[in-house]
PDB file of N, CA and C in Angstrom:
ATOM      1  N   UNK A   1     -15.111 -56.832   6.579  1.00  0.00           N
ATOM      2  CA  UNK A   1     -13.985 -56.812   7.507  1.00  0.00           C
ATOM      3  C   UNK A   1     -13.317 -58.187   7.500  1.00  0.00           C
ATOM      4  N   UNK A   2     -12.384 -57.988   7.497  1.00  0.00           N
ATOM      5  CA  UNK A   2     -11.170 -59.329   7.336  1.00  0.00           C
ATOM      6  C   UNK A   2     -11.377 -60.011   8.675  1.00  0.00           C
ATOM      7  N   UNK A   3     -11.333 -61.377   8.588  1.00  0.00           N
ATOM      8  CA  UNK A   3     -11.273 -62.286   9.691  1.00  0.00           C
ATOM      9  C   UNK A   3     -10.508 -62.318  11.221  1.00  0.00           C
ATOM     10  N   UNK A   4      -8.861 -61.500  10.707  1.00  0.00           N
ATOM     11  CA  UNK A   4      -8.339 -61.586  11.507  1.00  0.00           C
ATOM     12  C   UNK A   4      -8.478 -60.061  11.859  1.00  0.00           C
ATOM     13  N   UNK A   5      -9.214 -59.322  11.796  1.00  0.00           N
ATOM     14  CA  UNK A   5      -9.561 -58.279  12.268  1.00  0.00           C
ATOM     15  C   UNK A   5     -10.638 -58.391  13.646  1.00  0.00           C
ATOM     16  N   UNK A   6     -11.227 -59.282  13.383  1.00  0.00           N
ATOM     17  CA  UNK A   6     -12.481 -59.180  14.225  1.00  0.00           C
ATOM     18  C   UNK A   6     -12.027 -60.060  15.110  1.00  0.00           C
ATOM     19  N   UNK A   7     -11.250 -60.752  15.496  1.00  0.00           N
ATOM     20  CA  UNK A   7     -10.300 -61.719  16.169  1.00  0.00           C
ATOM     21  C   UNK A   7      -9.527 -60.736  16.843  1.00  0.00           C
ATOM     22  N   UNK A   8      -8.563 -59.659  16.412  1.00  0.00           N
ATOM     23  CA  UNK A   8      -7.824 -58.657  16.948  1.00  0.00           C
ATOM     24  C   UNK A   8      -9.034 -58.200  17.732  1.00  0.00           C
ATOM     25  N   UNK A   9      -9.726 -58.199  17.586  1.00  0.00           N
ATOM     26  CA  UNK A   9     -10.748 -56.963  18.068  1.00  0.00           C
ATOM     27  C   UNK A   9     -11.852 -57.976  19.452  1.00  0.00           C
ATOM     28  N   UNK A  10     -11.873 -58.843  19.209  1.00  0.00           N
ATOM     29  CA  UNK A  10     -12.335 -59.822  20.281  1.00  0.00           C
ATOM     30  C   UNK A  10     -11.907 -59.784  21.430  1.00  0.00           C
ATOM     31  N   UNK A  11     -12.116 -59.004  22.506  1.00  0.00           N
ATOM     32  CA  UNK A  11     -11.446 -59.669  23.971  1.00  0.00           C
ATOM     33  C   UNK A  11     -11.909 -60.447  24.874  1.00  0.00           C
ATOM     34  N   UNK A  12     -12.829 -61.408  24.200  1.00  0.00           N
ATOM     35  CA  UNK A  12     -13.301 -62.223  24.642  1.00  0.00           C
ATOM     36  C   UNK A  12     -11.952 -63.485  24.720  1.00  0.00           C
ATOM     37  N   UNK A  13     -11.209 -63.863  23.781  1.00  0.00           N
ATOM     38  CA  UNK A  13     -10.200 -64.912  24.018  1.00  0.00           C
ATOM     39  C   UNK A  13      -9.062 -64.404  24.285  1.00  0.00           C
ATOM     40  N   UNK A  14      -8.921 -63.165  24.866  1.00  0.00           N
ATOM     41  CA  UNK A  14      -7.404 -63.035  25.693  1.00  0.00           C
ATOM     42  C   UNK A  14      -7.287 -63.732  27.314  1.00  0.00           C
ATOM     43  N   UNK A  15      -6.277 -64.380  27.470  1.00  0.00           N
ATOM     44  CA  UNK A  15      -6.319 -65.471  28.858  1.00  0.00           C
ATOM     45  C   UNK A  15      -6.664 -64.360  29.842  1.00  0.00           C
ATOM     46  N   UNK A  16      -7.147 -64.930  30.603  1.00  0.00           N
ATOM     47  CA  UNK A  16      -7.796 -64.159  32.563  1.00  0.00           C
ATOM     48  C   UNK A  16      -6.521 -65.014  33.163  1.00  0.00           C
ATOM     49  N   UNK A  17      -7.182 -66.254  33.733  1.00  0.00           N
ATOM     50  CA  UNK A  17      -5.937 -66.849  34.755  1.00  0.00           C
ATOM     51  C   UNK A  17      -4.692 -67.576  33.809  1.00  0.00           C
ATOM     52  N   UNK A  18      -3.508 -67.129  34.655  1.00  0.00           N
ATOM     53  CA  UNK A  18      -2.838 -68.044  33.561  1.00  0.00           C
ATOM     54  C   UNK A  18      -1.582 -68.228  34.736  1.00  0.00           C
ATOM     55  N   UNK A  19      -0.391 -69.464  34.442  1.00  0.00           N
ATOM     56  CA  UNK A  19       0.242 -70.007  35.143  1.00  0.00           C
ATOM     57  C   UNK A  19       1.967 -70.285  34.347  1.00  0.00           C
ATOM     58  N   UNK A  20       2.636 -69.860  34.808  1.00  0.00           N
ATOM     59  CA  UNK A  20       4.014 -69.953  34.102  1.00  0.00           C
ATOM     60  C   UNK A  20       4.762 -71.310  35.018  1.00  0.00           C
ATOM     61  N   UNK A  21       5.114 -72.270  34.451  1.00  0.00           N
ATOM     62  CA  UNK A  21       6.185 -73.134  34.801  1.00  0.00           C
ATOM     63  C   UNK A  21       7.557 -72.852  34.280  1.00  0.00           C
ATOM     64  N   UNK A  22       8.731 -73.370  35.028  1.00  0.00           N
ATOM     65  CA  UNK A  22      10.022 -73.873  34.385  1.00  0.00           C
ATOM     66  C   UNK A  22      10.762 -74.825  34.633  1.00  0.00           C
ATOM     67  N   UNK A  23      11.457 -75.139  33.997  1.00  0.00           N
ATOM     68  CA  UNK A  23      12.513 -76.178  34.660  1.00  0.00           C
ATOM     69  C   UNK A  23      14.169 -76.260  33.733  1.00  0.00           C
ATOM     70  N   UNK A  24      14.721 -77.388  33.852  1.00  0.00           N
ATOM     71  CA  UNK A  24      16.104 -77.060  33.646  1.00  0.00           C
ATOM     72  C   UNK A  24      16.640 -78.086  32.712  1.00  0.00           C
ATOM     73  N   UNK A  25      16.258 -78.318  31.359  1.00  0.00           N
ATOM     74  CA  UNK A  25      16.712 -79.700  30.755  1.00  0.00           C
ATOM     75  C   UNK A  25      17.996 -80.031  30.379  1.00  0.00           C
ATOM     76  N   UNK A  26      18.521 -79.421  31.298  1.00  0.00           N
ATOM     77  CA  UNK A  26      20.013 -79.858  31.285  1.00  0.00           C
ATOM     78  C   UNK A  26      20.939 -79.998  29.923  1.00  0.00           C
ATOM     79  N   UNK A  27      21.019 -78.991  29.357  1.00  0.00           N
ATOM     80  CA  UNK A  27      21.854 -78.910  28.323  1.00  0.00           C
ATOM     81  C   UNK A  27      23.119 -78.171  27.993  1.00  0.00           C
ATOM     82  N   UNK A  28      23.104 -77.872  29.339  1.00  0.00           N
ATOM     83  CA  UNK A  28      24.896 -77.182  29.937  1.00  0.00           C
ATOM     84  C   UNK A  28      25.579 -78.495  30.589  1.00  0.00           C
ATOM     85  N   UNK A  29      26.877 -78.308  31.051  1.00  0.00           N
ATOM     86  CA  UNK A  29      27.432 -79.083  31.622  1.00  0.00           C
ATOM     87  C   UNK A  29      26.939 -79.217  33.512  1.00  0.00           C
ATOM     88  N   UNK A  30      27.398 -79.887  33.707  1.00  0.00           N
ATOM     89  CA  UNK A  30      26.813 -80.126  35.168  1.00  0.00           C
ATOM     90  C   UNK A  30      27.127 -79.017  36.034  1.00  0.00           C
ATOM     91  N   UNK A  31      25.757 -77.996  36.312  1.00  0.00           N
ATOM     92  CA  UNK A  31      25.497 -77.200  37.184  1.00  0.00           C
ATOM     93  C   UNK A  31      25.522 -77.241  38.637  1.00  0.00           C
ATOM     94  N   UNK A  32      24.884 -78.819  39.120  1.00  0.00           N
ATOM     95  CA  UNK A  32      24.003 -79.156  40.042  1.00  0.00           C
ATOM     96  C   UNK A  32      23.068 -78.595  40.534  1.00  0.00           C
ATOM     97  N   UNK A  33      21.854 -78.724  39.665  1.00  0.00           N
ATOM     98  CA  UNK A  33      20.448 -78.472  39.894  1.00  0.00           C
ATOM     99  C   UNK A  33      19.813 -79.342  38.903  1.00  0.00           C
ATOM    100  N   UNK A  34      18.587 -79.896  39.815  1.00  0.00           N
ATOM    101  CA  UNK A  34      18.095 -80.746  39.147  1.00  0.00           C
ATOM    102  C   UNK A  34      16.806 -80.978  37.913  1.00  0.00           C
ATOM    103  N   UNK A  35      17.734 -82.251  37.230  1.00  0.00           N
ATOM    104  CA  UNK A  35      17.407 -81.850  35.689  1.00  0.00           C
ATOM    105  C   UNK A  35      15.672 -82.272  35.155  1.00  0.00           C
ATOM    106  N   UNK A  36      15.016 -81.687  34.949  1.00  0.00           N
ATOM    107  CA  UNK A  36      13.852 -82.078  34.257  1.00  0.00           C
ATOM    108  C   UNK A  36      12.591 -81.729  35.811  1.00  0.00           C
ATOM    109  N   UNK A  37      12.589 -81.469  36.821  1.00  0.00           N
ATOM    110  CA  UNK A  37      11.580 -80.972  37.752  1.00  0.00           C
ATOM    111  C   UNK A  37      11.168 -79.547  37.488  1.00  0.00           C
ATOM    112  N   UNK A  38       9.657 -79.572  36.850  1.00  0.00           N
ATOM    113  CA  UNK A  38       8.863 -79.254  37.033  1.00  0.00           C
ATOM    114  C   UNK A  38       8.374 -77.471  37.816  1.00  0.00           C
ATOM    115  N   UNK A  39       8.688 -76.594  38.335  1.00  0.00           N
ATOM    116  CA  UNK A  39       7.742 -76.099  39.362  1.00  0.00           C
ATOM    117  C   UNK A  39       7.177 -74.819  39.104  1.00  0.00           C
ATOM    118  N   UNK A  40       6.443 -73.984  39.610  1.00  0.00           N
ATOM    119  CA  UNK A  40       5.260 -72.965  39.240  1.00  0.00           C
ATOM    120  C   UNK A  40       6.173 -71.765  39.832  1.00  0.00           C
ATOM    121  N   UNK A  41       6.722 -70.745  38.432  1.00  0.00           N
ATOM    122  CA  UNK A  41       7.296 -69.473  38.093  1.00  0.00           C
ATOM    123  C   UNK A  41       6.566 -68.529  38.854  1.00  0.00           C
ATOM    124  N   UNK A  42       5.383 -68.137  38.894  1.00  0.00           N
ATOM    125  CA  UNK A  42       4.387 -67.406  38.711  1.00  0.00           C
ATOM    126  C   UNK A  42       3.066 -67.761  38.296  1.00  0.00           C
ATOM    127  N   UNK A  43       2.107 -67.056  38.906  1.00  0.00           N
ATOM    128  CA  UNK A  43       0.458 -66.944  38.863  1.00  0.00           C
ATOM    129  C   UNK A  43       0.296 -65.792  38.932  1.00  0.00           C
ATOM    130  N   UNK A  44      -1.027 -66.096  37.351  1.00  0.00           N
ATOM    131  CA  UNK A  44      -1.532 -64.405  37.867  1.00  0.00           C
ATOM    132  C   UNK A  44      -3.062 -64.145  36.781  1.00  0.00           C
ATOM    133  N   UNK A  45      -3.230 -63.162  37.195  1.00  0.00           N
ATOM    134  CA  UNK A  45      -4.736 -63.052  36.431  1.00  0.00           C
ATOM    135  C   UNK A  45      -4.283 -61.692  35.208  1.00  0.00           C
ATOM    136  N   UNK A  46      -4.552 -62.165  34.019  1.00  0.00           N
ATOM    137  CA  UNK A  46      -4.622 -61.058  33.038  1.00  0.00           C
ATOM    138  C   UNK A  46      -5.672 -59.907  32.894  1.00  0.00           C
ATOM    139  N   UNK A  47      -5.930 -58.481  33.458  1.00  0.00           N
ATOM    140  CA  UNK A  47      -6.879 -57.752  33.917  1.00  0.00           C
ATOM    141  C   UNK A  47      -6.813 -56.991  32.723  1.00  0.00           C
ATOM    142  N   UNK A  48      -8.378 -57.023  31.649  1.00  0.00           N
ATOM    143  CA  UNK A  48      -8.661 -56.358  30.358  1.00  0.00           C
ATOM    144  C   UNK A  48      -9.386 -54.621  30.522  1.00  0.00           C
ATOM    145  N   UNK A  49      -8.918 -54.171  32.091  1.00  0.00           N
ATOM    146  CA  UNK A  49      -9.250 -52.881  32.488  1.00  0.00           C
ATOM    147  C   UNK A  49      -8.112 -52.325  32.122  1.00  0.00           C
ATOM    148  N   UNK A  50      -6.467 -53.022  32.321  1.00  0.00           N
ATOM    149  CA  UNK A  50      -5.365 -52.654  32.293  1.00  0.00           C
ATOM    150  C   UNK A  50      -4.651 -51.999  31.182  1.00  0.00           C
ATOM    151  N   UNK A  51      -3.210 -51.954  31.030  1.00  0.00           N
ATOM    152  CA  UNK A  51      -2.813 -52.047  29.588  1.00  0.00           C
ATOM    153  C   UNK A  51      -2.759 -53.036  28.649  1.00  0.00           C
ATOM    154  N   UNK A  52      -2.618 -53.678  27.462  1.00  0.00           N
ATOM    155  CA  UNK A  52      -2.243 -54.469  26.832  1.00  0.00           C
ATOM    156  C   UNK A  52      -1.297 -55.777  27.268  1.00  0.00           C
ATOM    157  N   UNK A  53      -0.446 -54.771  27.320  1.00  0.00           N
ATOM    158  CA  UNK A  53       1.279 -55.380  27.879  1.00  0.00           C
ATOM    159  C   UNK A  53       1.208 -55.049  29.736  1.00  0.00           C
ATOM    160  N   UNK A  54       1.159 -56.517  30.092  1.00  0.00           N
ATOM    161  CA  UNK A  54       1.333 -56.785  31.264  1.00  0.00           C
ATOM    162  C   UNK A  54       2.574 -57.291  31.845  1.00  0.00           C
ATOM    163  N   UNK A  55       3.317 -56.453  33.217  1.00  0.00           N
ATOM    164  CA  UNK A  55       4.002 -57.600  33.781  1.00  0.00           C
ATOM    165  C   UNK A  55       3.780 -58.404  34.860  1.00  0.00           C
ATOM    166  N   UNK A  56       4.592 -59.424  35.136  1.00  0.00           N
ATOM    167  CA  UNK A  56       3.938 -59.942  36.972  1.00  0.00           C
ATOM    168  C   UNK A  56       5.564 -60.499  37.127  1.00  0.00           C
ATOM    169  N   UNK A  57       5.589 -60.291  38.309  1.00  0.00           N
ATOM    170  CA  UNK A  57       6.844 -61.026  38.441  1.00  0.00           C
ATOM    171  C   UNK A  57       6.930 -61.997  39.242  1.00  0.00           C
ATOM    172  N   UNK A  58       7.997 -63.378  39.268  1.00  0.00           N
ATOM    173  CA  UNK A  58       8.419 -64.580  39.366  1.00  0.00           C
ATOM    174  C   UNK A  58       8.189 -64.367  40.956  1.00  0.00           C
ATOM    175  N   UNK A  59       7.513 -65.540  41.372  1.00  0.00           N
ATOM    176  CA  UNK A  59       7.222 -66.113  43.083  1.00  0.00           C
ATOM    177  C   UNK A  59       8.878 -65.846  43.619  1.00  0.00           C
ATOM    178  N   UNK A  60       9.230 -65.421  44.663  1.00  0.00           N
ATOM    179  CA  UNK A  60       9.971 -65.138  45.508  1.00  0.00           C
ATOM    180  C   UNK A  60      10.950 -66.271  45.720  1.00  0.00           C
ATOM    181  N   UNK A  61      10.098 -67.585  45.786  1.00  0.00           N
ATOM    182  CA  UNK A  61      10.215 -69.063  46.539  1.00  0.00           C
ATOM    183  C   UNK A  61      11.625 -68.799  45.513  1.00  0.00           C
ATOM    184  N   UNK A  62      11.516 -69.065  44.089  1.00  0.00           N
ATOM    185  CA  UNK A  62      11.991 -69.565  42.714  1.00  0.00           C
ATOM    186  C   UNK A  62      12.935 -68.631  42.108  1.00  0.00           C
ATOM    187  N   UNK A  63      12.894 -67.060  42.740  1.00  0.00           N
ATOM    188  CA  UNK A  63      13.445 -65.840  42.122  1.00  0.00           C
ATOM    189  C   UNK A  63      15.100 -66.895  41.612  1.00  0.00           C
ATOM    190  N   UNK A  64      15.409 -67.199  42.589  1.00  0.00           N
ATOM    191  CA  UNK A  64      17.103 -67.688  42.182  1.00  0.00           C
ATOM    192  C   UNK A  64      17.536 -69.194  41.282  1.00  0.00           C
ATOM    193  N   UNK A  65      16.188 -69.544  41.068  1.00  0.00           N
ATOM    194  CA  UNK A  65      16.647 -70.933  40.302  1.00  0.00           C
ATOM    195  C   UNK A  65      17.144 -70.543  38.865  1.00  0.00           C
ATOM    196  N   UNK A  66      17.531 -71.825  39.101  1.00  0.00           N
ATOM    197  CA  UNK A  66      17.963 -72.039  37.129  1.00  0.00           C
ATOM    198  C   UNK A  66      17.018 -72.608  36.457  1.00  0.00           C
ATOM    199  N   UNK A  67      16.107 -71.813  35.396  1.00  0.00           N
ATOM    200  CA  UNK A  67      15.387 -72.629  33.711  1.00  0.00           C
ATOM    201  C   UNK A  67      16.402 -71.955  32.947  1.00  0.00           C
ATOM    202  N   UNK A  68      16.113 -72.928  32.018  1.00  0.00           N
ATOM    203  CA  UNK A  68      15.782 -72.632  30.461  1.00  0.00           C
ATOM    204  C   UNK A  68      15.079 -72.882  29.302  1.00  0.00           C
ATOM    205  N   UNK A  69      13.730 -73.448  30.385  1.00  0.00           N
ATOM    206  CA  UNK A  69      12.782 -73.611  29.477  1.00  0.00           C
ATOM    207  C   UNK A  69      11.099 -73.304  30.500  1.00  0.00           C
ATOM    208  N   UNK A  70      10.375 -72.551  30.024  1.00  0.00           N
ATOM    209  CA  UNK A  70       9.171 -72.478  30.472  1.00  0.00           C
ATOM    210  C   UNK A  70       7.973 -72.818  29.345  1.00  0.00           C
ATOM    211  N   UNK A  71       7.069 -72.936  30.643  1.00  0.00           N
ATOM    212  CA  UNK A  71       5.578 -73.026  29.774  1.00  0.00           C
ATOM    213  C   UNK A  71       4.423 -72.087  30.359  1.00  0.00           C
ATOM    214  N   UNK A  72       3.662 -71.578  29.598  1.00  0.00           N
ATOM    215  CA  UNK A  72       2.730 -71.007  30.052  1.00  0.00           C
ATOM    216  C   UNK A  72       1.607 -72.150  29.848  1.00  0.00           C
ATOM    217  N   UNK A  73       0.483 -71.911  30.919  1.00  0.00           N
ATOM    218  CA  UNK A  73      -0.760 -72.626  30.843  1.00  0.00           C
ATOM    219  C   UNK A  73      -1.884 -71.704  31.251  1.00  0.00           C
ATOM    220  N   UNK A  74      -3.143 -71.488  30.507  1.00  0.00           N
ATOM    221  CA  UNK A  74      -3.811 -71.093  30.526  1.00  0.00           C
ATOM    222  C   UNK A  74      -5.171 -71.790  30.972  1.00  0.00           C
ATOM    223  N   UNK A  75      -5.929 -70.956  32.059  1.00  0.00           N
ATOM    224  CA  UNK A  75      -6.790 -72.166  33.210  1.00  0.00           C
ATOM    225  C   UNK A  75      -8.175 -71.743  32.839  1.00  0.00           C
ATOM    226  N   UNK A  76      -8.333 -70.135  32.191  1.00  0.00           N
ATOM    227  CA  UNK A  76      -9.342 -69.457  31.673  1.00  0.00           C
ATOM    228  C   UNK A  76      -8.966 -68.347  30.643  1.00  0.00           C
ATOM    229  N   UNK A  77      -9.998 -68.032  30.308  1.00  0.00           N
ATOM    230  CA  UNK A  77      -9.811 -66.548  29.300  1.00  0.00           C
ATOM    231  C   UNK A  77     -11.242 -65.833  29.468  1.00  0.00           C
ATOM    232  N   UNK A  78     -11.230 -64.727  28.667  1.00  0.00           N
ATOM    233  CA  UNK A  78     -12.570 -63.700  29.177  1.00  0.00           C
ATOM    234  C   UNK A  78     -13.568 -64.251  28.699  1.00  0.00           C
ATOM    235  N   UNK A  79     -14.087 -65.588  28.029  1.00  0.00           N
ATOM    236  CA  UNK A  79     -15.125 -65.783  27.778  1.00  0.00           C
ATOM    237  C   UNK A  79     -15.523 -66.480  26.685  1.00  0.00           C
ATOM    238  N   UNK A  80     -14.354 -66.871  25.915  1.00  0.00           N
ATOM    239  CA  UNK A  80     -14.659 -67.203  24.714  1.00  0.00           C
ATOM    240  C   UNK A  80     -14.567 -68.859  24.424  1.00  0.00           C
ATOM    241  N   UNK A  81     -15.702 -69.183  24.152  1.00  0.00           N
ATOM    242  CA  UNK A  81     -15.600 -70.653  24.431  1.00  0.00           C
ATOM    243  C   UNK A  81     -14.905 -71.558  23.416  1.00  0.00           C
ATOM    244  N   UNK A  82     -14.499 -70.927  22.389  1.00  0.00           N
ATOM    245  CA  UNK A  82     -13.789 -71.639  21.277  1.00  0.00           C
ATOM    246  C   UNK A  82     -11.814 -71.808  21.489  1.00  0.00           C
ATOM    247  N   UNK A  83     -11.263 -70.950  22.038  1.00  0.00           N
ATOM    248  CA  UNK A  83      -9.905 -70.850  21.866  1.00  0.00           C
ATOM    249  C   UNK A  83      -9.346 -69.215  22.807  1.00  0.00           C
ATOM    250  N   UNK A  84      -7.909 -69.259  23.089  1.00  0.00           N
ATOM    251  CA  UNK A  84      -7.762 -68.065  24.131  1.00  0.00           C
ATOM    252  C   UNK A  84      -6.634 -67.793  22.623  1.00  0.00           C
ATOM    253  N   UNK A  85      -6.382 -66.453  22.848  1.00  0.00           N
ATOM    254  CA  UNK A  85      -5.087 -65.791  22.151  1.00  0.00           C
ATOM    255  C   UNK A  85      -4.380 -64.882  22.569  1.00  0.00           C
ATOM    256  N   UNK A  86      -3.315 -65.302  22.201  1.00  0.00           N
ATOM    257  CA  UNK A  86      -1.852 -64.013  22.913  1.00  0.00           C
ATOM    258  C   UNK A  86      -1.278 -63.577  21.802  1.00  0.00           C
ATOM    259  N   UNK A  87      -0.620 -62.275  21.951  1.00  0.00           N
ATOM    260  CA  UNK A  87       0.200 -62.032  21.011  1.00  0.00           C
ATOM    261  C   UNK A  87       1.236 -62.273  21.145  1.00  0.00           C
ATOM    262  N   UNK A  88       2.093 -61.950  22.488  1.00  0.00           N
ATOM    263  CA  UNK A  88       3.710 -62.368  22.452  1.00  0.00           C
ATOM    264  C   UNK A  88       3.552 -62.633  23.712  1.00  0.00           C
ATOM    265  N   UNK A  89       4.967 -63.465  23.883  1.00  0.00           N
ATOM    266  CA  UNK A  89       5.326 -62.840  25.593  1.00  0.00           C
ATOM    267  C   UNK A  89       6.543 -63.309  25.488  1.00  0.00           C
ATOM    268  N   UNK A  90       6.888 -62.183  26.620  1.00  0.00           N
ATOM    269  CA  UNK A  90       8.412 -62.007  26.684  1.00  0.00           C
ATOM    270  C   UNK A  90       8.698 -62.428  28.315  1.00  0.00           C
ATOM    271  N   UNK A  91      10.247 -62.982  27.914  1.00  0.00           N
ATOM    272  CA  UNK A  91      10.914 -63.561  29.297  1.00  0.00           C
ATOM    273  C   UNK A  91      11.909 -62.830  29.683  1.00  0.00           C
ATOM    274  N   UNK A  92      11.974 -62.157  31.162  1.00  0.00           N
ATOM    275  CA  UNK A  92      13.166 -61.762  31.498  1.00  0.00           C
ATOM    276  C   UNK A  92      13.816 -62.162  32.638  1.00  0.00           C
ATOM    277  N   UNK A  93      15.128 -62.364  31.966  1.00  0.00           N
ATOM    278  CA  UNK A  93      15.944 -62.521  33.509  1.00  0.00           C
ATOM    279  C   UNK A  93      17.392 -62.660  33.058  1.00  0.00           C
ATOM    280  N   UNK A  94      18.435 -62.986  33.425  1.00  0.00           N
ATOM    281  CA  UNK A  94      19.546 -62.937  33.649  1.00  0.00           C
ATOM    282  C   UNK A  94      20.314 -64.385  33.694  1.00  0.00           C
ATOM    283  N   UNK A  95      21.767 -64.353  33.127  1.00  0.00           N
ATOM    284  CA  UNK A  95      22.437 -65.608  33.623  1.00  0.00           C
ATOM    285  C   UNK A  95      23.098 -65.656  34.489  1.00  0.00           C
ATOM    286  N   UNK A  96      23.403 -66.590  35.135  1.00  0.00           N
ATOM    287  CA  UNK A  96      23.792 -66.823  36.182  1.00  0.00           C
ATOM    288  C   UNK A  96      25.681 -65.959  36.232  1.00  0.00           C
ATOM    289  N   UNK A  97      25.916 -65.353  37.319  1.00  0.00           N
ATOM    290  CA  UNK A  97      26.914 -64.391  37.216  1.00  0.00           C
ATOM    291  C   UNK A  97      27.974 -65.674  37.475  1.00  0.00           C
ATOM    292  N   UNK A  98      27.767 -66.570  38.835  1.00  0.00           N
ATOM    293  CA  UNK A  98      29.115 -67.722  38.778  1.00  0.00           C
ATOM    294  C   UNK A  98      28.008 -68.975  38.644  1.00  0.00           C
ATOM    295  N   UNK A  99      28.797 -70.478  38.146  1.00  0.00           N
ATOM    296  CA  UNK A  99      28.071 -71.799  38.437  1.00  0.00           C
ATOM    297  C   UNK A  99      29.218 -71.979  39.373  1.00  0.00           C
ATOM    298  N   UNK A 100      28.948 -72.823  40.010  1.00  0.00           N
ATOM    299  CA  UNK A 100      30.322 -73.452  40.694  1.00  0.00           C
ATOM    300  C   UNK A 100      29.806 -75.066  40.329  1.00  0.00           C
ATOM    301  N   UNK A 101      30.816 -75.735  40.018  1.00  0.00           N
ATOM    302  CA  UNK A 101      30.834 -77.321  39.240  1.00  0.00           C
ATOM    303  C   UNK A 101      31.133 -78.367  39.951  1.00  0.00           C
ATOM    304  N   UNK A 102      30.844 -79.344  40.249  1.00  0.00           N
ATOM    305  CA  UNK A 102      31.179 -80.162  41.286  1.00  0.00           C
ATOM    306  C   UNK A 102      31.726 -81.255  40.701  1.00  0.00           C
ATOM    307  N   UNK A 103      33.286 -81.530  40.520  1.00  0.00           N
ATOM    308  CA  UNK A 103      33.871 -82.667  40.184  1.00  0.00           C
ATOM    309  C   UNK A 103      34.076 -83.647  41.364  1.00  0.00           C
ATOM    310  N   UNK A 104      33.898 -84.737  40.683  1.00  0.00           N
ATOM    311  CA  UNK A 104      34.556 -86.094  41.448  1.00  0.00           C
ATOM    312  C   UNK A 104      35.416 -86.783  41.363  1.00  0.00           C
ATOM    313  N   UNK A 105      36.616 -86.737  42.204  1.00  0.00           N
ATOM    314  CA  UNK A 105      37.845 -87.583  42.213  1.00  0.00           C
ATOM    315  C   UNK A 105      37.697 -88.786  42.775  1.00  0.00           C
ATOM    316  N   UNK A 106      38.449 -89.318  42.606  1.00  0.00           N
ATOM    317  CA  UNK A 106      38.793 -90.612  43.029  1.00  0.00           C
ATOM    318  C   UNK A 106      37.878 -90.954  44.614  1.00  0.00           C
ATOM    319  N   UNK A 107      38.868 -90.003  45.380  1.00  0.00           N
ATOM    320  CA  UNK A 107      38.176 -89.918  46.783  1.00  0.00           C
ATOM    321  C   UNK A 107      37.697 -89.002  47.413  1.00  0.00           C
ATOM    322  N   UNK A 108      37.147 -87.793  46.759  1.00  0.00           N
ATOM    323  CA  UNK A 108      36.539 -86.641  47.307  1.00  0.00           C
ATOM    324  C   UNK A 108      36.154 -85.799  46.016  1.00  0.00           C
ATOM    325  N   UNK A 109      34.871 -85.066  46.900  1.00  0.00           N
ATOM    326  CA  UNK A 109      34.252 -84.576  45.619  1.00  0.00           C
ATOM    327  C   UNK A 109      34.829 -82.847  45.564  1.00  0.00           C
ATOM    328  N   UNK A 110      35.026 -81.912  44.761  1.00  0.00           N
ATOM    329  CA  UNK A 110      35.772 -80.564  44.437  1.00  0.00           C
ATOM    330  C   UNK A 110      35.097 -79.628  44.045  1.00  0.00           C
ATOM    331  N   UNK A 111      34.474 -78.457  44.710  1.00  0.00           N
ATOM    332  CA  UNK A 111      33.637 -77.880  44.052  1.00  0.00           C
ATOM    333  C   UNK A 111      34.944 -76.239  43.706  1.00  0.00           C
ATOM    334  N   UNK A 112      34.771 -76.038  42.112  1.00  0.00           N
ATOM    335  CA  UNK A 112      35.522 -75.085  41.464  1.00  0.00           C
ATOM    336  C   UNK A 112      34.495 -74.212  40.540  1.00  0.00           C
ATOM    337  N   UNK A 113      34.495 -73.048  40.339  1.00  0.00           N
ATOM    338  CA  UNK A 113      33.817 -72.463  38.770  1.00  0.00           C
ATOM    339  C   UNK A 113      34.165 -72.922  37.617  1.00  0.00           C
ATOM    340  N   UNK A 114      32.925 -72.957  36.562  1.00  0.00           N
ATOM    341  CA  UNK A 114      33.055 -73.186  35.850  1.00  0.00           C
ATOM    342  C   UNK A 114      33.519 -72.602  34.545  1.00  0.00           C
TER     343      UNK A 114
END
């Protein structure tokens, strides 16, 4: 049996707890939201009673922020003391329907869409 067979077949290194961050590295024009902080998307435990393909959805606190970039971190897995493995994961959500932009004049600041 091929290597990566018995690896597929392992559920010993699929993650248990795992933790989604995002944040916003600012590579649009000025949104106003702030650029490069950090904070926690979602928590959740991966359950190997379940299906394969799991969803969980985004903490309430955060539902309305702006990323465009996340990380997953993994805190455990089912057991396997060498390495955890995923196959994919997918992100969903939406862009923002308006930004509104905040210019600065001379003597007052203008908030317009962008």
């Amino acid at each position: 049996m091929l290597t990566s067979m018995v690896v597929a077949y392992d559920r010993s290194s699929a993650p248990k707890n795992c933790q989604v961050y995002g944040w916003h590295q600012g590579h649009d024009a000025d949104i106003g939201v702030e650029i490069g902080k950090m904070f926690l998307l979602a928590e959740f435990s991966y359950d190997l009673e379940k299906s394969n393909a799991q969803t969980f959805n985004v903490l309430d606190l955060v539902r309305s922020s702006l990323v465009d970039t996340i990380r997953l971190d993994f805190t455990s897995n089912h057991g396997n003391p060498s390495h955890t493995c995923i196959y994919q994961l997918w992100v969903h959500g939406h862009e923002p329907v308006l930004i509104r932009c905040w210019r600065r004049s001379s003597d007052s600041m203008q908030v317009s869409s962008c």
